[in-house]
N, C-alpha and C. Protein backbone atom coordinates (compact mmCIF):
# COMPACT_ATOMS: atom_id res chain seq x y z
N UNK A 1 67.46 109.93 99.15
CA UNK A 1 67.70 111.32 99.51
C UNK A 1 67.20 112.26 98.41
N UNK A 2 67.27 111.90 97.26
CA UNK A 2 67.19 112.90 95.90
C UNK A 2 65.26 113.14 95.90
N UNK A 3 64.96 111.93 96.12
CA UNK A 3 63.07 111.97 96.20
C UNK A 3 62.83 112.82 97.13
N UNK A 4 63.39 112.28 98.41
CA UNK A 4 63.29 113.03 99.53
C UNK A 4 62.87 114.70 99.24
N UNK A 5 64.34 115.07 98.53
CA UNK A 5 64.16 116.63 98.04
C UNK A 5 63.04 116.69 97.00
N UNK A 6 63.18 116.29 96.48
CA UNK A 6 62.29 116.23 95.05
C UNK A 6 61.18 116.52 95.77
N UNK A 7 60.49 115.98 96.58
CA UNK A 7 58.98 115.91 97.20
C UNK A 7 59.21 116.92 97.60
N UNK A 8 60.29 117.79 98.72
CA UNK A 8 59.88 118.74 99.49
C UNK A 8 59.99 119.76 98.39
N UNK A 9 60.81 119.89 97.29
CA UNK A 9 60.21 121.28 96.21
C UNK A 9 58.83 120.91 95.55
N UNK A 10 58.61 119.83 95.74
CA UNK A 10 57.17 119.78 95.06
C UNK A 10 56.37 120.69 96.22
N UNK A 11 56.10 119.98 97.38
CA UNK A 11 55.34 120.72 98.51
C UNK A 11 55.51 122.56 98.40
N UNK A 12 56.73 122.33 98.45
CA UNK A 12 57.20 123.84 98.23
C UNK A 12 56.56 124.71 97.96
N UNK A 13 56.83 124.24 96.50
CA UNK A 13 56.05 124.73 94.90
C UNK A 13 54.44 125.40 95.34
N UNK A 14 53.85 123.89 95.86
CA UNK A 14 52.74 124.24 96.02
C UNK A 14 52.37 125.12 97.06
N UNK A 15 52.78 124.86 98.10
CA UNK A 15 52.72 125.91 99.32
C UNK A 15 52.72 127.06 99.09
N UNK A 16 53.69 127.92 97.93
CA UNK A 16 53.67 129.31 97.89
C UNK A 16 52.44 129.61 96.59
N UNK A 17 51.98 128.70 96.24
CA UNK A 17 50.86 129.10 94.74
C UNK A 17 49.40 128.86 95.53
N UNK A 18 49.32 127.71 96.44
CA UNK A 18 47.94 127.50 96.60
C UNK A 18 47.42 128.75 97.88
N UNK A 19 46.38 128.75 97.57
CA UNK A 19 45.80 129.67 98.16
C UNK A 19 46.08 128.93 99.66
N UNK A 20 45.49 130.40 100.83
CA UNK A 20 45.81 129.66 102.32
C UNK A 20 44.73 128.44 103.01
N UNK A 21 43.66 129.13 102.40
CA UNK A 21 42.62 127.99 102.64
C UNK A 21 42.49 126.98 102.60
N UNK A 22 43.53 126.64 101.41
CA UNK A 22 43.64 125.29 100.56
C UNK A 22 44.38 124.73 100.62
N UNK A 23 45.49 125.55 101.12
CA UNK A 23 47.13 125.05 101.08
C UNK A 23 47.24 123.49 101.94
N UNK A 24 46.49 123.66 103.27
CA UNK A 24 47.04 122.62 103.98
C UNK A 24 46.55 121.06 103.60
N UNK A 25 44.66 120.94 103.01
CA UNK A 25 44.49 119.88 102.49
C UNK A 25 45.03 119.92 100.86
N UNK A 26 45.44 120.57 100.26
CA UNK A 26 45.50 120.34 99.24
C UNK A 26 47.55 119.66 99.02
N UNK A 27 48.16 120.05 100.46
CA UNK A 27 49.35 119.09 100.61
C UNK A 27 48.88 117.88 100.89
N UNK A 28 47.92 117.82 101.78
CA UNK A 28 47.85 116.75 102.36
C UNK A 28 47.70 115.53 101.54
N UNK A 29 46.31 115.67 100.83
CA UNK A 29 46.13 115.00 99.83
C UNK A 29 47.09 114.21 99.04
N UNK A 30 47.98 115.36 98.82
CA UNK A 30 49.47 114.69 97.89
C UNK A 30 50.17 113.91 98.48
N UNK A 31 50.33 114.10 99.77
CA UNK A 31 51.69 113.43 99.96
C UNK A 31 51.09 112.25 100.82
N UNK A 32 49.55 112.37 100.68
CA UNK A 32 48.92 111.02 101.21
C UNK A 32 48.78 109.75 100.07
N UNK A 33 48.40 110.49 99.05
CA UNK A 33 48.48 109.89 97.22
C UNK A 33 49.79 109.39 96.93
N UNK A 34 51.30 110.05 97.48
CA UNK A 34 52.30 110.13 97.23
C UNK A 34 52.79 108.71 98.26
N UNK A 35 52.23 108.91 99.11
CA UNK A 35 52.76 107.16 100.07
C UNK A 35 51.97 106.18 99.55
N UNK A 36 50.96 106.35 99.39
CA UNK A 36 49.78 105.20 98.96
C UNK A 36 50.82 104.59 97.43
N UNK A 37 51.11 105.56 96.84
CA UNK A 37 51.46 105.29 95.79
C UNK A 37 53.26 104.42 95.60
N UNK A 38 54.02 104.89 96.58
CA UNK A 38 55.29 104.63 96.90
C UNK A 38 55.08 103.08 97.54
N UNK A 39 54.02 102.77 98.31
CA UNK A 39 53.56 101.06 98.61
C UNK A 39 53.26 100.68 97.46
N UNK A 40 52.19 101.01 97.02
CA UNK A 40 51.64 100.04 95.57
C UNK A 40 52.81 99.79 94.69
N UNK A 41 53.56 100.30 94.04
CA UNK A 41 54.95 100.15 93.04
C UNK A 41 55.91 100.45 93.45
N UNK A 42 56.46 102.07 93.24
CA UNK A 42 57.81 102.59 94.22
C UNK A 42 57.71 103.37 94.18
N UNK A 43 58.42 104.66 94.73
CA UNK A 43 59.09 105.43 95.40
C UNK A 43 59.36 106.44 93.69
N UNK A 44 59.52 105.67 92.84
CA UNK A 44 60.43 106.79 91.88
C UNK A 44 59.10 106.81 91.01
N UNK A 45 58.31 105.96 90.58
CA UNK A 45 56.92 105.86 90.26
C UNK A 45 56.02 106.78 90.85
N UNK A 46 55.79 106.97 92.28
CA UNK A 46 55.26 107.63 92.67
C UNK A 46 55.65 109.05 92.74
N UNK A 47 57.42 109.39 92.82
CA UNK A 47 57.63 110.61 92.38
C UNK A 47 57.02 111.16 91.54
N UNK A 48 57.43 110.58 90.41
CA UNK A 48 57.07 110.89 88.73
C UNK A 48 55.63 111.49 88.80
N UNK A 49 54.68 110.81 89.29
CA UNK A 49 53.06 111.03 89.39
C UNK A 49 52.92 112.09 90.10
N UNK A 50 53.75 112.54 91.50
CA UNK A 50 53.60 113.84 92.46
C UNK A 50 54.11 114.58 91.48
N UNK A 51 55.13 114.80 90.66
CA UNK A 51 55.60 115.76 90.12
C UNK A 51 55.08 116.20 88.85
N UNK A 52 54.07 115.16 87.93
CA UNK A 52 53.26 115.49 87.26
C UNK A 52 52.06 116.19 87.89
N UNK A 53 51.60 116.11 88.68
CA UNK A 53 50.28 116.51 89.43
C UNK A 53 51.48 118.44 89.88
N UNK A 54 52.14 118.04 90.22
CA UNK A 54 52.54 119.62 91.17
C UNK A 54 52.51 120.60 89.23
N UNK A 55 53.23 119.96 88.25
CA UNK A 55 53.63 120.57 87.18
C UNK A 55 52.02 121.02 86.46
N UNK A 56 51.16 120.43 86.62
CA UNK A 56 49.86 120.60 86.23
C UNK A 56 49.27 121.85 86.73
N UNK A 57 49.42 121.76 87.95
CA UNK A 57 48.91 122.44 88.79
C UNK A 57 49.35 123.57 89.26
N UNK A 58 50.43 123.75 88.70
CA UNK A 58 51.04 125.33 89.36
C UNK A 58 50.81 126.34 88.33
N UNK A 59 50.44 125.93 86.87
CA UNK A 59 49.68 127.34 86.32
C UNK A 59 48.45 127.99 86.66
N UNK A 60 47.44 126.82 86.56
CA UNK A 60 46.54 127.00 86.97
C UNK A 60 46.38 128.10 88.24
N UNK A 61 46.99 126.87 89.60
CA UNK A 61 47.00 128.22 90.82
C UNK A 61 48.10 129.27 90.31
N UNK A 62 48.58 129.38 89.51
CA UNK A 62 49.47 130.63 89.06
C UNK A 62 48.49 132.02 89.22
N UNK A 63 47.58 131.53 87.90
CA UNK A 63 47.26 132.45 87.34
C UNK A 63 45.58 133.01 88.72
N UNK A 64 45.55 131.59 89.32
CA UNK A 64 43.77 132.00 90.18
C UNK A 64 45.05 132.96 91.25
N UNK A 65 46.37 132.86 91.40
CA UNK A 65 46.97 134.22 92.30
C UNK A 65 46.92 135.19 91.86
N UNK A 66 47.32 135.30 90.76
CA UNK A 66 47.62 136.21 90.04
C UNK A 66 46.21 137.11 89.93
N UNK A 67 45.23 136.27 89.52
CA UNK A 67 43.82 137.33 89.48
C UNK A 67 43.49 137.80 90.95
N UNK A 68 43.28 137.42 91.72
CA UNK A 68 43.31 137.91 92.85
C UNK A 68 43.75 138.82 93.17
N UNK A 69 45.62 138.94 92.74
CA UNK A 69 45.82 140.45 92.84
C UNK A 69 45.43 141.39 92.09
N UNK A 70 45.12 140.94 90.85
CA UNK A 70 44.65 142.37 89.85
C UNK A 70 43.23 142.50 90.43
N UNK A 71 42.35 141.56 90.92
CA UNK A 71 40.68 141.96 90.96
C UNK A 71 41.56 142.66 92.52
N UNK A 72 42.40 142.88 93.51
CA UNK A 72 42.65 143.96 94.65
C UNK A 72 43.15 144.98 93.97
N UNK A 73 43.78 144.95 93.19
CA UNK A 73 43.98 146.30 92.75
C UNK A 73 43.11 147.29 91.80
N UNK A 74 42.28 146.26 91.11
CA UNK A 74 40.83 147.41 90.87
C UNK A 74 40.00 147.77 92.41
N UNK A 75 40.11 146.87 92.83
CA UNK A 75 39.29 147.76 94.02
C UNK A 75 39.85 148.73 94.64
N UNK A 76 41.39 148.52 95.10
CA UNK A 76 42.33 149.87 95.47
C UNK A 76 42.22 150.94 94.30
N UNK A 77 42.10 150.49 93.32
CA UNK A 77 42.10 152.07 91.98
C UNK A 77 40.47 152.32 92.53
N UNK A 78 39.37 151.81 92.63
CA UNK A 78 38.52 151.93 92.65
C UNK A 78 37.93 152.87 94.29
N UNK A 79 38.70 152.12 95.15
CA UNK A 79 38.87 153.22 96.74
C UNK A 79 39.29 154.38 96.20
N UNK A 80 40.42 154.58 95.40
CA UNK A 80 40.93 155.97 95.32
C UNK A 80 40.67 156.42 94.87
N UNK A 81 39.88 155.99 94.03
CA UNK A 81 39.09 156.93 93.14
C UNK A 81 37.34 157.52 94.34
N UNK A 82 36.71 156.55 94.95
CA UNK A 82 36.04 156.93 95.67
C UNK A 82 36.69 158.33 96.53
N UNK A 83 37.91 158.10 97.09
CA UNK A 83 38.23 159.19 97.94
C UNK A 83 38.66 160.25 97.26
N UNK A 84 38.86 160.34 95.81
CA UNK A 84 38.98 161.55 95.05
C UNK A 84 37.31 161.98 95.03
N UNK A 85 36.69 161.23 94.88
CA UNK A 85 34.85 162.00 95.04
C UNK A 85 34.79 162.43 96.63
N UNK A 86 35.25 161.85 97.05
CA UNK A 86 34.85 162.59 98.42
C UNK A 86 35.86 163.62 98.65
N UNK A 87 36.84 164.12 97.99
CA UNK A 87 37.15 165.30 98.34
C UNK A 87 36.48 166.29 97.95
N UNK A 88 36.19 166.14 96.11
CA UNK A 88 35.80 166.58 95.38
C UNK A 88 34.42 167.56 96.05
N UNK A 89 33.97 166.26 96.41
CA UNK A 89 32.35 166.88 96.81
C UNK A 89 32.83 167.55 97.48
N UNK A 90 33.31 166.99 98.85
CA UNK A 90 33.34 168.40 99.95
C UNK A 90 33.80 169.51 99.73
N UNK A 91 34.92 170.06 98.89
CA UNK A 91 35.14 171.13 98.05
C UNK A 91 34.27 171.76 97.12
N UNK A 92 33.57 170.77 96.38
CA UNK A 92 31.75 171.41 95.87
C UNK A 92 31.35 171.98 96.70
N UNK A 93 30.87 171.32 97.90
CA UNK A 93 29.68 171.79 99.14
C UNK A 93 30.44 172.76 99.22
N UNK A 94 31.27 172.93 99.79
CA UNK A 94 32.17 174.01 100.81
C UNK A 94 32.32 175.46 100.04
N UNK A 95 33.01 175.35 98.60
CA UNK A 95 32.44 176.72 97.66
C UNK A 95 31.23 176.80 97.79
N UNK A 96 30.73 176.47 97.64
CA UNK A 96 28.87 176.91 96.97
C UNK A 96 28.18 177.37 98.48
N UNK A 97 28.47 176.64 98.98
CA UNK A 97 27.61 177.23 100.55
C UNK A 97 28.69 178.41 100.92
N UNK A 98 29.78 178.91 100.63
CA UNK A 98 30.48 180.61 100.97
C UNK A 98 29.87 180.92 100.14
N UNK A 99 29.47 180.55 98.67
CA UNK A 99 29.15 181.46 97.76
C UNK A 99 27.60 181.61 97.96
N UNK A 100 26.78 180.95 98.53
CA UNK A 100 25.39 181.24 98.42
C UNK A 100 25.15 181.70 99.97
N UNK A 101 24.16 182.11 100.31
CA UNK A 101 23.57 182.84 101.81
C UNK A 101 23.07 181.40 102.21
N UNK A 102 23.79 181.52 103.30
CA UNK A 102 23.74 180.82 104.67
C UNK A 102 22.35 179.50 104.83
N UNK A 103 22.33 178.28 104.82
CA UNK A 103 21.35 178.09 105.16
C UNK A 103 20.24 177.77 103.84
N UNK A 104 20.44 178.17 102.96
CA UNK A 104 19.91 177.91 101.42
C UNK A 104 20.05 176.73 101.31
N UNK A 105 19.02 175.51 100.85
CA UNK A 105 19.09 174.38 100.47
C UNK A 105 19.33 174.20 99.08
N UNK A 106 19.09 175.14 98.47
CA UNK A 106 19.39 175.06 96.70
C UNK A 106 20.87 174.50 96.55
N UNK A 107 22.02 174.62 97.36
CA UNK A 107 23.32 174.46 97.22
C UNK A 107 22.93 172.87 96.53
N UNK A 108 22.23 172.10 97.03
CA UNK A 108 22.35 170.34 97.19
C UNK A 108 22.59 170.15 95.46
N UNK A 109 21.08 170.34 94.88
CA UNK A 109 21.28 170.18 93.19
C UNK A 109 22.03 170.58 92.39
N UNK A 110 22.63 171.94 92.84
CA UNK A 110 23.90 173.04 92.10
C UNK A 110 25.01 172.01 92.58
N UNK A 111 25.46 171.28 93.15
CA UNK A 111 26.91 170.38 93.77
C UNK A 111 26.33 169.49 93.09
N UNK A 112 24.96 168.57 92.57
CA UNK A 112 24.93 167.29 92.17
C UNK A 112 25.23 167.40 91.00
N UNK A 113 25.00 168.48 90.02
CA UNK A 113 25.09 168.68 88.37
C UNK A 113 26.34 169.22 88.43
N UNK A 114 27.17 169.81 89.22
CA UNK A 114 28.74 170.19 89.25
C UNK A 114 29.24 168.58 89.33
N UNK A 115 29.02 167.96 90.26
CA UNK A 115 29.40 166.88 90.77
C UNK A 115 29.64 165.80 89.53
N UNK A 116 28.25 165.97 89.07
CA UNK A 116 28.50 164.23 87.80
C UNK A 116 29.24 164.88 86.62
N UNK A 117 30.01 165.61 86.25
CA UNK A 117 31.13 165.87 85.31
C UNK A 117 32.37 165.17 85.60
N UNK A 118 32.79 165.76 87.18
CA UNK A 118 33.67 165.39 88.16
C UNK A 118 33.66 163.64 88.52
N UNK A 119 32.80 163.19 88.42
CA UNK A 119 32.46 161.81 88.76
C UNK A 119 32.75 161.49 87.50
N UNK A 120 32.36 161.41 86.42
CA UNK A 120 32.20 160.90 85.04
C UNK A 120 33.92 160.79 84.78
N UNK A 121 34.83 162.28 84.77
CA UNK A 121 36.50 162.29 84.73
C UNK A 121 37.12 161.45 85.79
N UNK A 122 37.01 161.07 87.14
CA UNK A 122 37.41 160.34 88.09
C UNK A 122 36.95 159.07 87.19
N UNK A 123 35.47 158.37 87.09
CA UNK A 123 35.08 156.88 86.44
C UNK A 123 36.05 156.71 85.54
N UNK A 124 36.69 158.40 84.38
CA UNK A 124 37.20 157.42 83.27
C UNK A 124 38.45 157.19 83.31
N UNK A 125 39.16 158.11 84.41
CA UNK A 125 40.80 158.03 85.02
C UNK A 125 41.09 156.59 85.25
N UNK A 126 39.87 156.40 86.34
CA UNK A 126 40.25 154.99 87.21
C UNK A 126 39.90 153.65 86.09
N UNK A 127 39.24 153.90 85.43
CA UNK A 127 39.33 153.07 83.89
C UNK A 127 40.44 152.86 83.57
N UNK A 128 41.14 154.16 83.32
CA UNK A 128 43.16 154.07 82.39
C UNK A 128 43.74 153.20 83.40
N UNK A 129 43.42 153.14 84.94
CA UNK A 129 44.19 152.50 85.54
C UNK A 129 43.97 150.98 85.79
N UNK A 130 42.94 150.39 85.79
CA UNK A 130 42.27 148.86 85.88
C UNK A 130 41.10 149.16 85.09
N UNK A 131 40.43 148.20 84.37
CA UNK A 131 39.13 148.27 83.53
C UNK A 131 37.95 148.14 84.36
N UNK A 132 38.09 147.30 85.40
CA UNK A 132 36.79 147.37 86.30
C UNK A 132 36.44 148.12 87.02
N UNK A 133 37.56 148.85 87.57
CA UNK A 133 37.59 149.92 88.46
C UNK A 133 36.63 151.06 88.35
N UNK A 134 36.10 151.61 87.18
CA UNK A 134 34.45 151.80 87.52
C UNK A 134 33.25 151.44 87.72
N UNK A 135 33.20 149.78 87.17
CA UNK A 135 32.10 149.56 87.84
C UNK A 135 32.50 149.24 88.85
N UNK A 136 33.48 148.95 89.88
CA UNK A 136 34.08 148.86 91.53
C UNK A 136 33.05 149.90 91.98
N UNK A 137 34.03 151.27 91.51
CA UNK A 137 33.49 152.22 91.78
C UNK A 137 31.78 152.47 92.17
N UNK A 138 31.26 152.33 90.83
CA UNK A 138 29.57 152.80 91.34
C UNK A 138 28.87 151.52 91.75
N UNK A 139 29.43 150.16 91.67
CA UNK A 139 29.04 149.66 93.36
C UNK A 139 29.42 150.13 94.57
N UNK A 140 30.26 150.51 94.25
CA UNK A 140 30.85 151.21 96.15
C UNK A 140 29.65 152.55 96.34
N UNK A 141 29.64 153.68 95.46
CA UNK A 141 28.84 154.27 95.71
C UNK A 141 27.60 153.83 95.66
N UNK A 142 27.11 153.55 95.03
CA UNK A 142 25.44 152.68 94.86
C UNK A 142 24.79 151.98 96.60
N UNK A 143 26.34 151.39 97.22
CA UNK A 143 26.58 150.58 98.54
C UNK A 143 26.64 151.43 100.16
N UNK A 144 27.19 152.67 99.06
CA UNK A 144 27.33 154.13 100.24
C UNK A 144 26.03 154.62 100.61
N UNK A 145 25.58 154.99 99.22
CA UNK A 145 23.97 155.90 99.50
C UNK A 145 23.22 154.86 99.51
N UNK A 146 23.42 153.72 99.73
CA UNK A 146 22.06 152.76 100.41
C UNK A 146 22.12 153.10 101.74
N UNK A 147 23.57 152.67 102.55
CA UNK A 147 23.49 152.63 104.20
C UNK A 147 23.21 153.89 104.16
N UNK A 148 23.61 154.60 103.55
CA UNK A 148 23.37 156.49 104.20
C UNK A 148 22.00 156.44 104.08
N UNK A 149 21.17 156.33 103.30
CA UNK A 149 19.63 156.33 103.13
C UNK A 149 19.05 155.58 104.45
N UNK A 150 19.26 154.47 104.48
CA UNK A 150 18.64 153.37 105.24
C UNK A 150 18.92 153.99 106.45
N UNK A 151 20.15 154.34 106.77
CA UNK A 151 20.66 154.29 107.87
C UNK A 151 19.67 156.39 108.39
N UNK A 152 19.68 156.96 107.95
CA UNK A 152 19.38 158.33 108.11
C UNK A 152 17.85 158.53 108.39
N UNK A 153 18.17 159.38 109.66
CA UNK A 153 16.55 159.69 110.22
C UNK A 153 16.10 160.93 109.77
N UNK A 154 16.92 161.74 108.37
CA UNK A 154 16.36 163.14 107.74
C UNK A 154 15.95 162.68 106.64
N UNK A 155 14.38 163.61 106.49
CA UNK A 155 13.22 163.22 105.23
C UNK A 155 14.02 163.92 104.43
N UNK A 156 14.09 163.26 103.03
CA UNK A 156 14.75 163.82 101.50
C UNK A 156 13.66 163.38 101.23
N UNK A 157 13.50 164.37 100.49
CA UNK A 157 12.47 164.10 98.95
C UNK A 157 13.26 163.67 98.37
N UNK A 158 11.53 162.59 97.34
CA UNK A 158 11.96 161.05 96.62
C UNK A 158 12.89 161.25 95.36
N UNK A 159 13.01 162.82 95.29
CA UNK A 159 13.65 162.86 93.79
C UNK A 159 14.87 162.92 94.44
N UNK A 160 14.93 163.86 95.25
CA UNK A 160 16.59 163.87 95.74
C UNK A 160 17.59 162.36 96.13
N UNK A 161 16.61 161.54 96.91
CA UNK A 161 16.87 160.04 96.90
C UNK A 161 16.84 159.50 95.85
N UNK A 162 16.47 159.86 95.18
CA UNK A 162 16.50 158.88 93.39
C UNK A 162 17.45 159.59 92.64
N UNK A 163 17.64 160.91 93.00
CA UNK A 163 18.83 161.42 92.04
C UNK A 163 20.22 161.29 92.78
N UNK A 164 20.48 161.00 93.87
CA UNK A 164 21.65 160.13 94.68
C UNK A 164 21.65 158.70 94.02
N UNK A 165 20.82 157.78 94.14
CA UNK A 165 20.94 156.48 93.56
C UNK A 165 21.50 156.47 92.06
N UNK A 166 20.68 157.31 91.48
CA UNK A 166 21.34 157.18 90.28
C UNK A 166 22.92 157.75 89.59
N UNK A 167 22.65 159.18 89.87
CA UNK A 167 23.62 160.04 89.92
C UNK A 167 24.80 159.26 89.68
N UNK A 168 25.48 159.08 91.04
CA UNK A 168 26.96 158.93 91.41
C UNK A 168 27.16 157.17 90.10
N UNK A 169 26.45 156.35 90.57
CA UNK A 169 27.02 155.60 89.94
C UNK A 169 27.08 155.37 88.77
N UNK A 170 25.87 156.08 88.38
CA UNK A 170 25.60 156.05 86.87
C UNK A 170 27.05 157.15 86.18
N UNK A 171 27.25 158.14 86.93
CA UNK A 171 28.60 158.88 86.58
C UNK A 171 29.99 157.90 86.22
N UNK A 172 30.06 157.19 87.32
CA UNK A 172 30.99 156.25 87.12
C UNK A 172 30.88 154.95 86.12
N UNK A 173 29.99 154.82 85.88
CA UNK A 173 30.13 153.19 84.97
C UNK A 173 29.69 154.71 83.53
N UNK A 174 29.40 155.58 83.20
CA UNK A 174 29.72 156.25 81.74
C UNK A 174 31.09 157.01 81.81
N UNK A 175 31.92 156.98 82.76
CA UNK A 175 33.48 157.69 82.92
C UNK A 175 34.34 156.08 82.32
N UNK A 176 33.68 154.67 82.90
CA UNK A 176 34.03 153.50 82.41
C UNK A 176 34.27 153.26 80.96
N UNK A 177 32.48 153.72 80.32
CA UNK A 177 31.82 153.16 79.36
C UNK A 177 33.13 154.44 77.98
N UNK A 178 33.37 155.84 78.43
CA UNK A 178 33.80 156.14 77.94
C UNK A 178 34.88 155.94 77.68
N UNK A 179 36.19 155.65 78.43
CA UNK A 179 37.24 154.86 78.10
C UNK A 179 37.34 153.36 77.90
N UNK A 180 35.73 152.86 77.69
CA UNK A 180 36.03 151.81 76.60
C UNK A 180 35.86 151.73 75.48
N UNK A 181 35.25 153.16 75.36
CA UNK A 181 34.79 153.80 73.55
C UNK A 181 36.26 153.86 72.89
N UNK A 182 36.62 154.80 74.25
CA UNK A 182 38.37 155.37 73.48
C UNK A 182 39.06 153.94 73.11
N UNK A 183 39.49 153.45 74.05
CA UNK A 183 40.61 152.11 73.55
C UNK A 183 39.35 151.35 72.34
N UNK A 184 38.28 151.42 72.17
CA UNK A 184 37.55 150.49 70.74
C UNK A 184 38.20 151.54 69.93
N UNK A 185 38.20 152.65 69.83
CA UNK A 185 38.40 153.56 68.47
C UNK A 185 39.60 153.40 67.98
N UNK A 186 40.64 152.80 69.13
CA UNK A 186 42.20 153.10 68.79
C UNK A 186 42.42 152.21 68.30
């Protein structure tokens, strides 16, 4: 009866650490190792060996959980920080086109050089909050103005397309680069 339990907190154990993918052969395995092993000698022998193998093994998948959630939560700091640029901008656009006459294309470059200050303080915020979370960031944008490019049947001139590519993300990985100056200095 006591093995009995013993095995099912081992399974346990593992069930809530191993990933879902893995979870079901990676019981299986055991408690196939775990009979094979309970014929060859015994039962308390073969405990001993399941419960060395589960004790091995649960830091390890500890910690591959554990990263998983911190690499989701740079990407969530890293979304919110995207959707702070997209307010941002549209509040750029939206002043500058009341403030300029109707229909003026000049607004675009006046919002992109307003814009990468604004981008650069968002990159180095979302820095204080996860360390990767800017370069998240200007892959996500870098990933945006590709489909928007690719995807768009209006001619931009090549500078305006090259100063989108660069722009946004390059804002974000030096909003990064700068709060990793700060924490080196401290």
């Amino acid at each position: 009866m006591t093995h009995h339990l013993t095995l099912s907190l081992a399974t346990w154990i593992l069930s809530r650490l191993a990933p879902k993918s893995e979870r079901e052969p990676l019981l299986g395995d055991l408690i196939e190792e775990y009979a094979l092993r309970a014929n060859a000698t015994s039962s308390s022998a073969a405990l001993k060996w399941c419960m060395k193998q589960v004790l091995m093994s649960a830091p390890l998948l500890l910690r591959m959980r554990l990263a998983r959630v911190v690499w989701m939560s740079t990407i969530g700091v890293a979304f919110l920080a995207y959707v702070a640029i997209a307010v941002a901008e549209l509040s750029v656009d939206w002043a500058i086109s009341n403030w300029t006459a109707a229909g003026v294309f000049a607004y675009k470059p006046l919002s992109l050089i307003i814009l990468f200050p604004i981008v650069v303080l968002i990159g180095y915020v979302a820095g204080r909050f996860r360390r990767g979370a800017p370069i998240v960031l200007g892959a996500m944008m870098l990933l945006v103005v590709t489909t928007m490019t690719l995807s768009s049947t209006e001619n931009v001139p090549t500078l305006w397309g090259v100063a989108y590519f660069v722009t946004g993300p390059s804002a974000a990985f030096i909003g990064g680069a700068l709060r990793s100056l700060r924490l080196a200095r401290s």
